[in-house]
Protein backbone atom coordinates (compact mmCIF):
# COMPACT_ATOMS: atom_id res chain seq x y z
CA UNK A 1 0.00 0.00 0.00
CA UNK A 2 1.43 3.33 -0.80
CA UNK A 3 1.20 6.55 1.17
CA UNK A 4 -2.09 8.68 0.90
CA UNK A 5 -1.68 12.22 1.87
CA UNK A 6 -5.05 13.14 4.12
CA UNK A 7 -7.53 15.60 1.96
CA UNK A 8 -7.68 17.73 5.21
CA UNK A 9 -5.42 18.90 7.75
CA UNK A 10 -6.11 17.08 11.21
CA UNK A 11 -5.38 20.09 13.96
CA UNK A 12 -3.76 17.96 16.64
CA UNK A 13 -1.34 16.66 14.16
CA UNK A 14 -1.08 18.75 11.20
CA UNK A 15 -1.08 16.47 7.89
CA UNK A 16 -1.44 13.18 7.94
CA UNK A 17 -0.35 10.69 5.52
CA UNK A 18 -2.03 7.19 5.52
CA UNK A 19 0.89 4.44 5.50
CA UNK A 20 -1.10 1.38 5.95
CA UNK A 21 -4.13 0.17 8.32
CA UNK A 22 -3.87 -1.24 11.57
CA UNK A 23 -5.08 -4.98 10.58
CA UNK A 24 -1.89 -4.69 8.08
CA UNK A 25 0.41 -4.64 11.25
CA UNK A 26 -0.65 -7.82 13.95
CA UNK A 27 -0.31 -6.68 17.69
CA UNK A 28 2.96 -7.38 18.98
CA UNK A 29 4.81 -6.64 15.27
CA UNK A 30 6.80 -4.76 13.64
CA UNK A 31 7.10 -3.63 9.84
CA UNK A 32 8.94 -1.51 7.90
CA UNK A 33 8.14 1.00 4.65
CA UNK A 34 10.17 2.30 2.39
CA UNK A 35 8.95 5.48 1.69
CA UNK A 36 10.34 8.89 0.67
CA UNK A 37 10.13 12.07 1.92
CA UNK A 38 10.67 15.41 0.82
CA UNK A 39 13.03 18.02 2.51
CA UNK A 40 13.84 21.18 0.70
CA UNK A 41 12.04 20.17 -2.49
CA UNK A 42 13.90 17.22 -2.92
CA UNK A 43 13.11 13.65 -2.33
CA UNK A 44 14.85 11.47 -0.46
CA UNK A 45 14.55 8.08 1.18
CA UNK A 46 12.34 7.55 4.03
CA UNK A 47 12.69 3.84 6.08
CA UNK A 48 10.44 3.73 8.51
CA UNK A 49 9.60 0.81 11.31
CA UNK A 50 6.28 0.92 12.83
CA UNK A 51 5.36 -1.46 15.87
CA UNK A 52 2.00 -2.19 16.65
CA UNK A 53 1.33 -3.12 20.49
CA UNK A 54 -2.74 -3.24 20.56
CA UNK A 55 -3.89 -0.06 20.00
CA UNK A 56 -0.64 1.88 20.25
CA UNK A 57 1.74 2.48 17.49
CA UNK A 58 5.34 3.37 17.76
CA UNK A 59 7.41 4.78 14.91
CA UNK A 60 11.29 5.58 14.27
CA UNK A 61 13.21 5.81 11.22
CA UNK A 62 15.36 2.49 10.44
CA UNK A 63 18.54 3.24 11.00
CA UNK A 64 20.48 2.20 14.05
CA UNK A 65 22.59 5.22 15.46
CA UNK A 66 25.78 2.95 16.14
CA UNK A 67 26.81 2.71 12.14
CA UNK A 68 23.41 3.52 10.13
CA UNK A 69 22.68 0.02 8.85
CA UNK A 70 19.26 -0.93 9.08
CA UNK A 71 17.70 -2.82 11.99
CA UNK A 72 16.31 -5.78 10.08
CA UNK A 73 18.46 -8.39 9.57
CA UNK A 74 15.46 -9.85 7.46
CA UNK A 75 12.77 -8.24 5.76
CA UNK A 76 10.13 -6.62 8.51
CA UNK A 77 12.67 -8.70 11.46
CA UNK A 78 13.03 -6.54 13.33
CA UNK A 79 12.47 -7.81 17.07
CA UNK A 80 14.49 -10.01 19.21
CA UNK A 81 14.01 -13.47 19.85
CA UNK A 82 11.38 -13.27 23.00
CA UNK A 83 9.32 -10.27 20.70
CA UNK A 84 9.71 -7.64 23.46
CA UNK A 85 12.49 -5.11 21.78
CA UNK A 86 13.53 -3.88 18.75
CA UNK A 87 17.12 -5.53 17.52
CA UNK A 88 19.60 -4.47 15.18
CA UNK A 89 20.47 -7.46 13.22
CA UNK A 90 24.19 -6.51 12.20
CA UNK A 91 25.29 -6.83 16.15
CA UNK A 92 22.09 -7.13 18.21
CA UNK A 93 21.58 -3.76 19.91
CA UNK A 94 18.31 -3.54 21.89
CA UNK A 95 16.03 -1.04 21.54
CA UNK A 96 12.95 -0.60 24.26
CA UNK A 97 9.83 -0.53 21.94
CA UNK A 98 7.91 2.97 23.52
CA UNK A 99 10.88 4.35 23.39
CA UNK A 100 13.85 3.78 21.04
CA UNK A 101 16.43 3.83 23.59
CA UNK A 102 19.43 1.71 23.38
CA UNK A 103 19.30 -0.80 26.75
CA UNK A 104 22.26 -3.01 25.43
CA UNK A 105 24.70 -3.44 22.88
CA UNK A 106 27.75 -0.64 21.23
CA UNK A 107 24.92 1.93 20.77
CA UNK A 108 23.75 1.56 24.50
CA UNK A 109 22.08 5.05 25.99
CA UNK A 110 21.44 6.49 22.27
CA UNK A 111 17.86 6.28 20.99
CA UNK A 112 16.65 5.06 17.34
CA UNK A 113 14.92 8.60 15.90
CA UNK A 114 11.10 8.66 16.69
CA UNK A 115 8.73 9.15 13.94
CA UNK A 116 5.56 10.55 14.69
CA UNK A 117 2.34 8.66 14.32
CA UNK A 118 -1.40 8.20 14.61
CA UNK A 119 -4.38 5.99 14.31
CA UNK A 120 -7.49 7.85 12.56
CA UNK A 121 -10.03 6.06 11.50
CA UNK A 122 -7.94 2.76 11.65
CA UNK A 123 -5.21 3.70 9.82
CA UNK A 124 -1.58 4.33 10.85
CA UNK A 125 -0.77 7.66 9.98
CA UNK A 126 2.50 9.79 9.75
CA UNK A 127 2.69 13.01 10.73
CA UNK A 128 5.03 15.64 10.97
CA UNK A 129 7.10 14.80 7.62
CA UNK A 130 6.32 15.59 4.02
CA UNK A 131 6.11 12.63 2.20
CA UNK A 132 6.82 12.34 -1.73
CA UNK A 133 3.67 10.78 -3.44
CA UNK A 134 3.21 9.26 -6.53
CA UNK A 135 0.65 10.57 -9.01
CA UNK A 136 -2.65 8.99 -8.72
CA UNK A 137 -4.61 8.22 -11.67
CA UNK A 138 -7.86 10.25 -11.66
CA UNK A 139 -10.16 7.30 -11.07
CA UNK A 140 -8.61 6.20 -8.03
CA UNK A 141 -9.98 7.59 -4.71
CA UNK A 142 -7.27 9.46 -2.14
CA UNK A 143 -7.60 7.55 1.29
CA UNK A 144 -7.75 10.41 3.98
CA UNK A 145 -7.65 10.58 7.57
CA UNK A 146 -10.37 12.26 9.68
CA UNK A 147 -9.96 13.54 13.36
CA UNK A 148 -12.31 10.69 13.97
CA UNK A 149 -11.11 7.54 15.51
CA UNK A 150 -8.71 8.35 18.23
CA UNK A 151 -4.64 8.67 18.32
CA UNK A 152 -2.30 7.29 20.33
């Protein structure tokens, strides 16, 4: 599924852009988009994990702050063995899910960078970035986000 930007703004989060719906991600998962995003008029590549823990959603971009490599080790692997923190797959640095923070490994007290998201009206939503979108043919329908259907 590729990003939707929402057709209005949502005031407690600005603009939202749809990046896939809840029942995409199971509870107690993680999974990662490649998106891109644009900074300065220019597009550039956006990785993104987002873990799903019941009705809370974390985000952070995916890119572990000990040597910039990507967390998973396989695609959307991105937790450790007992499914309780994120793990970088080139030399197992854990991350604490709600938070991004290092609790072991060469990275240890630096945090993975937090992405901000939301749930509207089921979907996961970013916010707070611009996101590059791809031109939609004019029969296909824009998914939006309301203000309905509570955040996180």
């Amino acid at each position: 599924m590729e990003p939707s930007i929402a057709e209005e703004n949502v005031p407690e989060v600005g603009t939202a852009y749809v990046v896939c719906s809840m029942s995409d991600i199971p509870s107690q998962r993680a999974r990662g988009f490649e998106l891109m995003k644009v900074e300065d008029g220019v597009e550039k590549p956006f990785n993104l994990i987002v873990v799903r823990w019941g009705r809370q959603v974390f985000g952070y971009v995916n890119l572990c702050p000990h040597d910039g490599v990507k967390l998973d080790w396989e695609r959307n692997q991105f937790l450790d063995p007992n499914g309780i923190r994120l793990m970088c797959g080139k030399h197992g640095a854990l991350f604490e899910l709600g938070t991004g923070v290092c609790v072991d490994g060469p990275c240890k007290g630096r945090s993975l960078t937090s992405v901000a998201l939301s749930v509207i009206d089921n979907d996961i939503c970013v916010t707070g970035v611009t996101l590059a979108e791809e031109v939609e043919d004019e029969d296909e329908e824009i998914t939006s986000c309301s203000d309905e259907g509570g955040g996180v």
